[in-house]
C-alpha atoms as a PDB file:
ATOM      1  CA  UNK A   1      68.101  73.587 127.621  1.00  0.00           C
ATOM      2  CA  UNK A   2      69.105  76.340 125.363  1.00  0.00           C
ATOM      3  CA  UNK A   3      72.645  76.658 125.954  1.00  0.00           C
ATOM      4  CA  UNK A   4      73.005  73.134 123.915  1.00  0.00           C
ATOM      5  CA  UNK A   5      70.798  74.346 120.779  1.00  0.00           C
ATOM      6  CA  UNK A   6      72.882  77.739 120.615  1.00  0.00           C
ATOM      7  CA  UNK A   7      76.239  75.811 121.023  1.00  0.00           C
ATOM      8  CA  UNK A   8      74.989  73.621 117.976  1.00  0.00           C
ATOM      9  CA  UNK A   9      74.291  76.217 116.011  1.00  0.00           C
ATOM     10  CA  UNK A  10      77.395  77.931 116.114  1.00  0.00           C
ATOM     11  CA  UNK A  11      79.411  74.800 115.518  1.00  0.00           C
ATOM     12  CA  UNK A  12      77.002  74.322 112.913  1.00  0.00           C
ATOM     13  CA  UNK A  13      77.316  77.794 111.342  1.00  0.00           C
ATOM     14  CA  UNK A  14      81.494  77.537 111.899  1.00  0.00           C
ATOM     15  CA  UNK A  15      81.120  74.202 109.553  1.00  0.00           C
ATOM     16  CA  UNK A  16      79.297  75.448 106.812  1.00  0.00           C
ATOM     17  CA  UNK A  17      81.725  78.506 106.541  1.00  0.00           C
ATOM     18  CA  UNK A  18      84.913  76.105 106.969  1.00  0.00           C
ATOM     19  CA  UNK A  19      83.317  74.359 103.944  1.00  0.00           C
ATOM     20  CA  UNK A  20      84.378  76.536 101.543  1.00  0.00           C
ATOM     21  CA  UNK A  21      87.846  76.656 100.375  1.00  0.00           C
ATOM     22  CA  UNK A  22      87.778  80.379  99.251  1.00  0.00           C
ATOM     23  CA  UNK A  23      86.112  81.340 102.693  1.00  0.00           C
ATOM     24  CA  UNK A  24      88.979  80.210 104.607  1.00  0.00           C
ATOM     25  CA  UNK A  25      92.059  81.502 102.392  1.00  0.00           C
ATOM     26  CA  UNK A  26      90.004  84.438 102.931  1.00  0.00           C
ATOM     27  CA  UNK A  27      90.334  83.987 106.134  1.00  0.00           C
ATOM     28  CA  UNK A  28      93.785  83.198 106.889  1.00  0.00           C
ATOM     29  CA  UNK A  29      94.440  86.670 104.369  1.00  0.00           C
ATOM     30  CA  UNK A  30      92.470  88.209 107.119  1.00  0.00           C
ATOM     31  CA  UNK A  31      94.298  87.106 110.062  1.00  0.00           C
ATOM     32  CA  UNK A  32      97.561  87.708 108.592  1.00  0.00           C
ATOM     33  CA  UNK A  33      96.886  90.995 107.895  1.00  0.00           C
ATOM     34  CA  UNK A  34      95.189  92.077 111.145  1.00  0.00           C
ATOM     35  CA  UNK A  35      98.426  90.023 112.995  1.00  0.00           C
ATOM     36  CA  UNK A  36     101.255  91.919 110.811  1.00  0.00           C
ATOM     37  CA  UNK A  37      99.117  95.220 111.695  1.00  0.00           C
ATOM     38  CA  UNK A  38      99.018  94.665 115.341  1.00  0.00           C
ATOM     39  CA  UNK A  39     102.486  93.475 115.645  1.00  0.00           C
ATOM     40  CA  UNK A  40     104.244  95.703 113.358  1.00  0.00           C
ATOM     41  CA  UNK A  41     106.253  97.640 116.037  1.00  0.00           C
ATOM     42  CA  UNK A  42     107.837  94.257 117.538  1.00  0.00           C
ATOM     43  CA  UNK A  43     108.288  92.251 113.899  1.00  0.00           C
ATOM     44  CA  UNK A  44     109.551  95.018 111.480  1.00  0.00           C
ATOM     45  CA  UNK A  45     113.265  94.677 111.185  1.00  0.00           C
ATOM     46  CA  UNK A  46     113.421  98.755 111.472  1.00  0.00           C
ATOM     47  CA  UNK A  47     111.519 101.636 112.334  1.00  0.00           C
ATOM     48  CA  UNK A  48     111.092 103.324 108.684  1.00  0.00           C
ATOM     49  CA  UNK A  49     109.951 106.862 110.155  1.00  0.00           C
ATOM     50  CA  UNK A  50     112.713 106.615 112.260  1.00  0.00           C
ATOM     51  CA  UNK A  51     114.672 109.730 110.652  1.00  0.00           C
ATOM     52  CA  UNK A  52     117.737 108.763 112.505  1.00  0.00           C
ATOM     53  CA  UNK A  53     118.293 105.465 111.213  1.00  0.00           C
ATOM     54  CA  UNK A  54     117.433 106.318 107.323  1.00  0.00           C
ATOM     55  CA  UNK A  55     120.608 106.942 104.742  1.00  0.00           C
ATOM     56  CA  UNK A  56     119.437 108.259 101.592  1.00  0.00           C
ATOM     57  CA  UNK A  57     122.353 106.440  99.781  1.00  0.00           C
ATOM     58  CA  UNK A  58     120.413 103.409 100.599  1.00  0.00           C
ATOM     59  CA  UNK A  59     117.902 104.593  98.810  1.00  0.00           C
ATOM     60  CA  UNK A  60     115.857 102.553  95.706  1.00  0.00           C
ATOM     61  CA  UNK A  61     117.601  99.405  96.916  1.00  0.00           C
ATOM     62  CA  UNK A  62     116.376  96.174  95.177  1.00  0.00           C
ATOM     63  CA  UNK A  63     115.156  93.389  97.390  1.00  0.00           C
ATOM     64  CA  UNK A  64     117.669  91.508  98.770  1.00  0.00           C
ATOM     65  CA  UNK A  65     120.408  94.158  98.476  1.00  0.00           C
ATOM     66  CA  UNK A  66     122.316  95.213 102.043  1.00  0.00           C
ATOM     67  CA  UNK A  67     122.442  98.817 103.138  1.00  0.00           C
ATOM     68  CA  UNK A  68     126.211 100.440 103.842  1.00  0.00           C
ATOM     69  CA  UNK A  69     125.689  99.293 107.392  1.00  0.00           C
ATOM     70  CA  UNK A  70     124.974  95.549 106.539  1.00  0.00           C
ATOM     71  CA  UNK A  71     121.358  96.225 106.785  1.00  0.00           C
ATOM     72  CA  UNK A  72     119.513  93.261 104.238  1.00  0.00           C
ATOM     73  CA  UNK A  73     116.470  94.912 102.567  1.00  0.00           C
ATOM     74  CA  UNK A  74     114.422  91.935 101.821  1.00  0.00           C
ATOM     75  CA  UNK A  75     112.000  93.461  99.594  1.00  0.00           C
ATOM     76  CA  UNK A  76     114.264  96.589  98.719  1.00  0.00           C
ATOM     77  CA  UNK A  77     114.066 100.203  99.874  1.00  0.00           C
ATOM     78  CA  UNK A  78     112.279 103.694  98.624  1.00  0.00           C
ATOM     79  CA  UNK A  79     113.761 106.338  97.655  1.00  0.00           C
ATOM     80  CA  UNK A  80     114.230 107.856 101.120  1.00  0.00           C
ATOM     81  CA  UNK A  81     116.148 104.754 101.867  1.00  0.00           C
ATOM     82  CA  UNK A  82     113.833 102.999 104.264  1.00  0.00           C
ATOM     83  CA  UNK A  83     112.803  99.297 104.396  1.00  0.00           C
ATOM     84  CA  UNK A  84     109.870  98.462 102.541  1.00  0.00           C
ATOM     85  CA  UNK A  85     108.868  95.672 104.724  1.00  0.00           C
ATOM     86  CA  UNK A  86     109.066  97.285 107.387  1.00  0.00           C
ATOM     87  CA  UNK A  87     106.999 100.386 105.929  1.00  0.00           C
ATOM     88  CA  UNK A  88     104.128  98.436 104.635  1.00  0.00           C
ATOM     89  CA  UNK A  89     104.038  96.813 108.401  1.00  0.00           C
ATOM     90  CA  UNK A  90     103.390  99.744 109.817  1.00  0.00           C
ATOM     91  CA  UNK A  91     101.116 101.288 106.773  1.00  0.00           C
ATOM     92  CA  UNK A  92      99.292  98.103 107.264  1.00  0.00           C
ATOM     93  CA  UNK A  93      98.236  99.343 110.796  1.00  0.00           C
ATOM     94  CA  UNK A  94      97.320 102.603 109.248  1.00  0.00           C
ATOM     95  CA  UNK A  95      95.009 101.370 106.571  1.00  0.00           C
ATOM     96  CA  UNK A  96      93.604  98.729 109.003  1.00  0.00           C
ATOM     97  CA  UNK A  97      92.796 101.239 111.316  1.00  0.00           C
ATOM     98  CA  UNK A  98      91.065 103.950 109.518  1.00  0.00           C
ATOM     99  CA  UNK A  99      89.176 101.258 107.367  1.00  0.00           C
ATOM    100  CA  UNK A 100      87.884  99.580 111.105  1.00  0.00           C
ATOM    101  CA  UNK A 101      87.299 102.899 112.917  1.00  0.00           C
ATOM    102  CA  UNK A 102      85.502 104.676 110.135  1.00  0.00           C
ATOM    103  CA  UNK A 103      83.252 101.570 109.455  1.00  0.00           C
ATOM    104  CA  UNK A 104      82.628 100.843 113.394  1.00  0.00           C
ATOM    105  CA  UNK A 105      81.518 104.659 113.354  1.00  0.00           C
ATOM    106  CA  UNK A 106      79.078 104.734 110.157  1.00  0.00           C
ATOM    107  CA  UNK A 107      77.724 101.360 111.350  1.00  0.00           C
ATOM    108  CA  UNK A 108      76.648 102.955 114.511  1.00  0.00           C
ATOM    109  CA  UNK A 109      74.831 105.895 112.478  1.00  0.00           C
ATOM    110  CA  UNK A 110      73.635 104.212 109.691  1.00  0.00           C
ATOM    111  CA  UNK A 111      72.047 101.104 111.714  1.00  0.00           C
ATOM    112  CA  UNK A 112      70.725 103.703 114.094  1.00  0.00           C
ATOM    113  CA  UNK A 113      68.763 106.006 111.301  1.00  0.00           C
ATOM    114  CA  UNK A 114      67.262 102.870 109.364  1.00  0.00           C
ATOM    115  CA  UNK A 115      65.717 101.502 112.252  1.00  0.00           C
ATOM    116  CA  UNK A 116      64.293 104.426 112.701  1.00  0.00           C
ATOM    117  CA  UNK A 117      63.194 104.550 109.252  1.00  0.00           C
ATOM    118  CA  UNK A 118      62.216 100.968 109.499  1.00  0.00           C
ATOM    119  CA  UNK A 119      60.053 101.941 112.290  1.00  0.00           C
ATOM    120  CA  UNK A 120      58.650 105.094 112.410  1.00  0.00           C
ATOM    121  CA  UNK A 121      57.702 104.979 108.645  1.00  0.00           C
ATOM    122  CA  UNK A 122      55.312 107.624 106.636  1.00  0.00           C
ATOM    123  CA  UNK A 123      57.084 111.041 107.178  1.00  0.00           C
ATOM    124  CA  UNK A 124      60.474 110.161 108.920  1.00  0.00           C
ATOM    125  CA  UNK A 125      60.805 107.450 106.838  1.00  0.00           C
ATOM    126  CA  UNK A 126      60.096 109.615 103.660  1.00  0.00           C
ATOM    127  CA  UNK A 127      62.702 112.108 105.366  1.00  0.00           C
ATOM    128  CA  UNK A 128      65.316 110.453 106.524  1.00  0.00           C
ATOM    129  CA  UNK A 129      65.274 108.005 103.421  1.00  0.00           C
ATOM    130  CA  UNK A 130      65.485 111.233 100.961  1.00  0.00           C
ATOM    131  CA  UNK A 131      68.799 112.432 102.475  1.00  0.00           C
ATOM    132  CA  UNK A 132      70.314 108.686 101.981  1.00  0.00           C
ATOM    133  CA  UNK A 133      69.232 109.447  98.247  1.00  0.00           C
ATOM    134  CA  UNK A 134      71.250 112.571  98.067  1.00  0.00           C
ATOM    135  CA  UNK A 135      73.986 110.975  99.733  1.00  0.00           C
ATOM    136  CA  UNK A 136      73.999 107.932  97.297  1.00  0.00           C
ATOM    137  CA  UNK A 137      73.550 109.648  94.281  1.00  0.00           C
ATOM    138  CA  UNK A 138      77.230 111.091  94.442  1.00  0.00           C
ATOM    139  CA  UNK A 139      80.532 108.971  93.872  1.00  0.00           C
ATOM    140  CA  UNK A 140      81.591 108.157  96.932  1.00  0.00           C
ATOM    141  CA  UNK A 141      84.801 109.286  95.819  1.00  0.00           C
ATOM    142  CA  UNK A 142      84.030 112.809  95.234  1.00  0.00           C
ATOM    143  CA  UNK A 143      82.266 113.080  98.644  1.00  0.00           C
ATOM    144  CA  UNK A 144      85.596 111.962 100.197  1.00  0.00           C
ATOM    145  CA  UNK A 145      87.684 114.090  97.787  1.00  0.00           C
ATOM    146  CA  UNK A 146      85.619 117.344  98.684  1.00  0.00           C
ATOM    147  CA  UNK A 147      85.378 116.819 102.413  1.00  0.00           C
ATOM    148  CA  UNK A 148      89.247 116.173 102.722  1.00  0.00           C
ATOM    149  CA  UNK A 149      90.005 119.173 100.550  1.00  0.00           C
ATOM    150  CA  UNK A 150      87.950 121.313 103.257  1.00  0.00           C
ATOM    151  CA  UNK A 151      89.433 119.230 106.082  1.00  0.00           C
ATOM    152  CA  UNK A 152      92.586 118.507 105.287  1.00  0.00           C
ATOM    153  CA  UNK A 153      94.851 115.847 105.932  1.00  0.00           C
ATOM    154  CA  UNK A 154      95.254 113.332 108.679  1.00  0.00           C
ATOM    155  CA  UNK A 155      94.135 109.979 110.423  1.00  0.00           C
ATOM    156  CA  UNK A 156      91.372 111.766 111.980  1.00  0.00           C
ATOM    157  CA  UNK A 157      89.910 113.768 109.393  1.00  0.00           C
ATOM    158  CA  UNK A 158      89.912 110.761 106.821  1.00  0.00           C
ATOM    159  CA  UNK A 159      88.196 108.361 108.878  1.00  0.00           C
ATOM    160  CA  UNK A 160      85.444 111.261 109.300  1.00  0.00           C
ATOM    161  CA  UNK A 161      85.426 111.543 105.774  1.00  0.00           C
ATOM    162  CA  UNK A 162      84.650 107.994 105.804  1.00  0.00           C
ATOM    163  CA  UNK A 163      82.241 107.554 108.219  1.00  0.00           C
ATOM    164  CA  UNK A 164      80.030 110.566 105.939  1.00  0.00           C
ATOM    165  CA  UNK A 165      80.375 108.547 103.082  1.00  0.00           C
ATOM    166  CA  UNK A 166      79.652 105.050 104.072  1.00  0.00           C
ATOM    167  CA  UNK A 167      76.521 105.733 107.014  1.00  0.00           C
ATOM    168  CA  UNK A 168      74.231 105.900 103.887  1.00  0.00           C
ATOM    169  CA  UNK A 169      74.856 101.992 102.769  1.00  0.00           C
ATOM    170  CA  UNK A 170      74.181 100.841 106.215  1.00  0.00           C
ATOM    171  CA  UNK A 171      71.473 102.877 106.682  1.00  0.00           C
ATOM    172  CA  UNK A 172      69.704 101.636 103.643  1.00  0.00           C
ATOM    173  CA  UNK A 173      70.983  98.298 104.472  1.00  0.00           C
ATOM    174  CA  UNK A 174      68.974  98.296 107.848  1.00  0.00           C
ATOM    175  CA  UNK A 175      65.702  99.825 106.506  1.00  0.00           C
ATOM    176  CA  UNK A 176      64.984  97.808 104.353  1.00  0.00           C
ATOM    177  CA  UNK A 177      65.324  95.045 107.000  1.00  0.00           C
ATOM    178  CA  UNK A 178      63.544  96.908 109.912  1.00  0.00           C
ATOM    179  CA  UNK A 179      60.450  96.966 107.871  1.00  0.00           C
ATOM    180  CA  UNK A 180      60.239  93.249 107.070  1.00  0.00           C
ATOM    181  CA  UNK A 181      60.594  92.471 111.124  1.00  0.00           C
ATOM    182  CA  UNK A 182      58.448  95.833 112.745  1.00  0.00           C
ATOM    183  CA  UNK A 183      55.393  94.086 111.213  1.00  0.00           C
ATOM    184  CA  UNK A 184      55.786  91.250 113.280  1.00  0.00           C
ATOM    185  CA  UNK A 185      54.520  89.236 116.412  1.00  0.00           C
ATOM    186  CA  UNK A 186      56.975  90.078 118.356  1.00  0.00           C
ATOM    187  CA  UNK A 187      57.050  93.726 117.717  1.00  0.00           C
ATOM    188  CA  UNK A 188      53.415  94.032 118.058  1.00  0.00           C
ATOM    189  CA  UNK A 189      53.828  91.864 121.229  1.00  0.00           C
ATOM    190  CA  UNK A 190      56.014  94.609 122.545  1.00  0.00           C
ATOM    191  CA  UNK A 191      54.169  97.318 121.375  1.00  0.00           C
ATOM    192  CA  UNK A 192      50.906  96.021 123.398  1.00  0.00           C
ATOM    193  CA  UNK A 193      52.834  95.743 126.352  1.00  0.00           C
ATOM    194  CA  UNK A 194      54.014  99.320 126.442  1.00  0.00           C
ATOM    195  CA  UNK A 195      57.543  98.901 126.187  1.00  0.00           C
ATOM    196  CA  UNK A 196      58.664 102.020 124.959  1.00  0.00           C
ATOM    197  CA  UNK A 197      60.429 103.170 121.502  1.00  0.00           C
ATOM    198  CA  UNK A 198      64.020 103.057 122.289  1.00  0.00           C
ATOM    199  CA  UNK A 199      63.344  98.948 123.892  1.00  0.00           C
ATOM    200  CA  UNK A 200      61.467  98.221 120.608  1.00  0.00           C
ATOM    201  CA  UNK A 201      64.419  99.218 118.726  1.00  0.00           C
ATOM    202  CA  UNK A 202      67.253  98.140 120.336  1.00  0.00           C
ATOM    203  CA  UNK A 203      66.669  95.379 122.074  1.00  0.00           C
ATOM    204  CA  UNK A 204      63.961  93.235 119.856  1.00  0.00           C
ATOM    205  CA  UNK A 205      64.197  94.728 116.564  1.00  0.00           C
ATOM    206  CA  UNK A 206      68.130  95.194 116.165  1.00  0.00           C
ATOM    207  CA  UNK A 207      69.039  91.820 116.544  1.00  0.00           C
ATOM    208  CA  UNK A 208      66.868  90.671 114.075  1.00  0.00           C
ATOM    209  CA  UNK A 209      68.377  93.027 111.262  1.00  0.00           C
ATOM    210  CA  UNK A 210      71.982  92.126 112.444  1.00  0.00           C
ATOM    211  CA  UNK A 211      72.897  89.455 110.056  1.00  0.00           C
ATOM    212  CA  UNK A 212      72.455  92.123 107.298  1.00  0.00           C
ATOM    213  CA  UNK A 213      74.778  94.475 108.891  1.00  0.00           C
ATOM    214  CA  UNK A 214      77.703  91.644 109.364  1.00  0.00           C
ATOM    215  CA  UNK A 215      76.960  90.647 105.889  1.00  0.00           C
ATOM    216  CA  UNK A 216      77.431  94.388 105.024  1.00  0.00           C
ATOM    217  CA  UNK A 217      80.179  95.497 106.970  1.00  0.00           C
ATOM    218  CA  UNK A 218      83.316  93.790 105.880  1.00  0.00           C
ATOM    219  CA  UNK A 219      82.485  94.467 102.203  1.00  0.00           C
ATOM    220  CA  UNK A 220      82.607  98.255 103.603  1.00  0.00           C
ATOM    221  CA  UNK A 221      85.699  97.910 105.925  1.00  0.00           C
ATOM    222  CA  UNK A 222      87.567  96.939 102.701  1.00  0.00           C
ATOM    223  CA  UNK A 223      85.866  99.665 100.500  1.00  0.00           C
ATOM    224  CA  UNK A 224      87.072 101.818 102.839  1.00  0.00           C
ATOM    225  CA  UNK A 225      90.604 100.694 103.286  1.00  0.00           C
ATOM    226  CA  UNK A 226      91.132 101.345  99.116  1.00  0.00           C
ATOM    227  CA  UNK A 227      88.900 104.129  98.877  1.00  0.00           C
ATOM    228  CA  UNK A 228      91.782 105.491 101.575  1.00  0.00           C
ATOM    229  CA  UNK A 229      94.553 104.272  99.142  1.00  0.00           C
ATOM    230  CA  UNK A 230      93.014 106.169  96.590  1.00  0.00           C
ATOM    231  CA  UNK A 231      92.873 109.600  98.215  1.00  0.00           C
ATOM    232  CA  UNK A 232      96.089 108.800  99.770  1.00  0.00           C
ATOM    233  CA  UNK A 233      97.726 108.150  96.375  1.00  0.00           C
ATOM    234  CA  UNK A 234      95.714 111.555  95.024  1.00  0.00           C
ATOM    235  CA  UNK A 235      97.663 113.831  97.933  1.00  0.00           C
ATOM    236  CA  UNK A 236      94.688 114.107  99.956  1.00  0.00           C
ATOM    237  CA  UNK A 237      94.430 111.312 102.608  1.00  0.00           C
ATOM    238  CA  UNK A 238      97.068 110.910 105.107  1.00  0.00           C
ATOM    239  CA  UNK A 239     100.055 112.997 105.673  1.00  0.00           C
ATOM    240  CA  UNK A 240     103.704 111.781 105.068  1.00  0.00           C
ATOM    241  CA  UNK A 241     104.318 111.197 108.958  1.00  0.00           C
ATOM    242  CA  UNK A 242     101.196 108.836 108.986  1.00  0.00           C
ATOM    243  CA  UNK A 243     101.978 106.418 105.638  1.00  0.00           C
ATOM    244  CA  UNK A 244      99.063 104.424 104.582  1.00  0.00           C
ATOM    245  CA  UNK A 245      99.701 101.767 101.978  1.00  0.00           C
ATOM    246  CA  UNK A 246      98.013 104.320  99.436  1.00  0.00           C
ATOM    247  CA  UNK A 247     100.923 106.545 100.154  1.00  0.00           C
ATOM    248  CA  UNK A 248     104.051 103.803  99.674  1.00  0.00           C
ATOM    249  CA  UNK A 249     102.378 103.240  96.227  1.00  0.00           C
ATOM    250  CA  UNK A 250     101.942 106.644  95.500  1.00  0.00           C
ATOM    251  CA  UNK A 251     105.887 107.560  96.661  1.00  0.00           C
ATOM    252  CA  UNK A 252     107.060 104.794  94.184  1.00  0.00           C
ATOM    253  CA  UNK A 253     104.726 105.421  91.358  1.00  0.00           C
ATOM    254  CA  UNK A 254     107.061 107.844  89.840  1.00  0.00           C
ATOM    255  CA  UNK A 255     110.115 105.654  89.864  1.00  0.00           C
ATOM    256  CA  UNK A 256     108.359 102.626  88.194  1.00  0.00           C
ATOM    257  CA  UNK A 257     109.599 103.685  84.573  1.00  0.00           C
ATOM    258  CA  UNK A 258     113.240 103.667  85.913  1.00  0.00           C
ATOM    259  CA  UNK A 259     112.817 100.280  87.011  1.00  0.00           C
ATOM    260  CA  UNK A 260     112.019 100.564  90.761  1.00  0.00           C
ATOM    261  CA  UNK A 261     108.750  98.800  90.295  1.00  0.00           C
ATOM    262  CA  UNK A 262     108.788  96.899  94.031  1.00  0.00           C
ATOM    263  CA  UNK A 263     108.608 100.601  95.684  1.00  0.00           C
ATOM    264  CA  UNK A 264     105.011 100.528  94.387  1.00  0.00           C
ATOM    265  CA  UNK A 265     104.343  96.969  93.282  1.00  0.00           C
ATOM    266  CA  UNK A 266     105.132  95.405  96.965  1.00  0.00           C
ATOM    267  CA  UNK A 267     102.927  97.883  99.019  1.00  0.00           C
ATOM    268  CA  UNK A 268     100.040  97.195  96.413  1.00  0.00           C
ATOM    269  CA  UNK A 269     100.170  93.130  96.894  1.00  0.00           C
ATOM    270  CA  UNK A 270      99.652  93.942 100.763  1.00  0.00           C
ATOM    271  CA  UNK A 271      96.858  96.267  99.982  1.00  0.00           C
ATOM    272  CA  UNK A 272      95.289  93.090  97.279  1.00  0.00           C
ATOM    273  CA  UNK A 273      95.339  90.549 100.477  1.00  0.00           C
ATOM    274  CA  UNK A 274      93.933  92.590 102.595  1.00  0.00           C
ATOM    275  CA  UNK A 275      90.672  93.612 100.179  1.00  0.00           C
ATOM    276  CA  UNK A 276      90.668  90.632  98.751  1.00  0.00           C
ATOM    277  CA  UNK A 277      90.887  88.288 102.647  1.00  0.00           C
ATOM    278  CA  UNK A 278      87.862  90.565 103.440  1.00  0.00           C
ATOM    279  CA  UNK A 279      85.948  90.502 100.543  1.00  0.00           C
ATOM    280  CA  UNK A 280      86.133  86.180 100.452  1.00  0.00           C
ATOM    281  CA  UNK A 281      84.992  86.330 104.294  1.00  0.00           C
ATOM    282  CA  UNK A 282      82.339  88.607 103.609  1.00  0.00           C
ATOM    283  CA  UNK A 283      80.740  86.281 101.018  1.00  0.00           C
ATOM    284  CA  UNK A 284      80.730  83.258 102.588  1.00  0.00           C
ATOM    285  CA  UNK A 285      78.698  85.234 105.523  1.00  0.00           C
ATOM    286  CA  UNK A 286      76.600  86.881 102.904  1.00  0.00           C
ATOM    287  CA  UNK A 287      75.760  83.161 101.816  1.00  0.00           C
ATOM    288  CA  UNK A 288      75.257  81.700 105.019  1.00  0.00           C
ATOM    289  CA  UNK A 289      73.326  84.724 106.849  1.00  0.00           C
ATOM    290  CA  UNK A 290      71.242  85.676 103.874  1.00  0.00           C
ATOM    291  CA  UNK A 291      67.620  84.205 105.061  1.00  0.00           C
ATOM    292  CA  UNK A 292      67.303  82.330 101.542  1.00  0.00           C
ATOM    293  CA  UNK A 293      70.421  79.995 102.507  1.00  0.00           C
ATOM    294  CA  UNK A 294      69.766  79.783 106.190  1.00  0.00           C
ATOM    295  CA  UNK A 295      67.744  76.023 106.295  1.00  0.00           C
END
């Protein structure tokens, strides 16, 4: 008899967010994005880190112009004389994936510590809450920019630069909505009947402080993505063999004065969309999740 209800309710909830215009050109952004990402290697008309195939007299090309071997460059070429379609493709998947992996990772820390928090209160809550202070009360961008300048460069060691700065928000996040639900029948229902910590907070109490966490995390997957760009454009995120959409904008920055503006300006609409897809799907769930809306 509950299969029906739960059915309902999803069709219900898919309604509501269909009902707004924004949500779903959010959405299709979205999907677009995460398709070009995933089929990059199949639909880019050339490999751009392919050093065989790259002429540097094709390089700075304008969209539309053909390379010496007939090559059309629909939206033009860099100045190493690959195709800028196909290059934001593939720094598409590279943005996409640190800004996915480093959120996945801080949501599983941060949602982890504020239930504890949430639960434990007095002392660990005092504790554990003090050290998302500190964390908060620097710029998430000098965290990052410190960290990678001891790290260094690479996929790996930006999405762990990532994952340090953004565990704070989720853990706050969760907290504050483990202690509205540990005070509850249901907690002190399982709490009477011995179940032990690790039940209490995983199995009754997490999916209660969910719909904060989905609300939360898509606003963070695109923080991420352009707080990437920006170290990436600074030097200090990924390496030139691993091209984010931070670095295409960075390697045609300096050729915008000269006229070359769709190096930079090209790889910076892509990077928009995607923030921008993200940021219209997470307010629609912020609207329908938050417990004011939900009727």
């Amino acid at each position: 008899m509950t299969m029906p209800r739960d059915h309902s309710r999803v069709r219900e909830f898919l309604a509501d967010f269909a009902a707004s215009r924004l949500a779903l050109l959010g959405l299709v952004l979205l999907a677009i994005t995460i398709l070009i990402a995933l089929l990059a290697p199949w639909i880019s008309p050339q490999n751009p880190y392919d050093l065989g195939k790259l002429d540097i007299l094709d390089g700075r090309l304008a969209p539309g112009s053909k390379s010496g071997a007939g090559f059309t460059f629909w939206l033009g070429s860099d100045d190493q004389g690959r195709d800028l379609l196909s290059a934001i493709f593939y720094g598409l998947r590279i943005s996409l994936l640190v800004g996915v992996v480093s959120c996945a990772f801080a949501v599983i820390i941060g949602t982890t510590v504020g239930l504890i928090a949430g639960y434990a209160g007095r002392r660990v809550d005092a504790l554990l809450m003090r050290i998302v202070d500190i964390q908060l009360s620097f710029p998430s961008i000098l965290v990052a920019l410190v960290l990678l300048a001891i790290l260094g460069k690479g996929v790996d060691k930006t999405i762990l630069a990532l994952v340090l700065v953004q565990w704070a928000y989720f853990a706050r996040t969760v907290r504050g909505a483990a202690l509205v639900e540990q005070g509850k029948d249901y907690v002190q229902a399982a709490r009477c009947l011995g179940f032990d910590r690790g039940r209490i907070l995983f199995v009754h109490l997490l999916p209660n402080c969910l719909p904060s966490v989905l609300v939360l995390a898509p606003v963070q997957v695109a923080s991420a993505i352009a707080l990437e760009a920006t170290l990436s454009f600074l030097g200090l995120g990924m390496p030139v063999t691993e091209p984010s959409l931070g670095l295409l904008i960075a390697n045609g920055f300096n050729f915008m004065m000269s006229g070359s503006y769709w190096i930079s300006a090209f790889p910076g609409i892509a990077l928009l969309a995607a923030i921008v897809g993200m940021n219209l799907v997470a307010d629609r769930l912020r609207d329908l999740l938050d417990p004011r809306h939900i009727r």
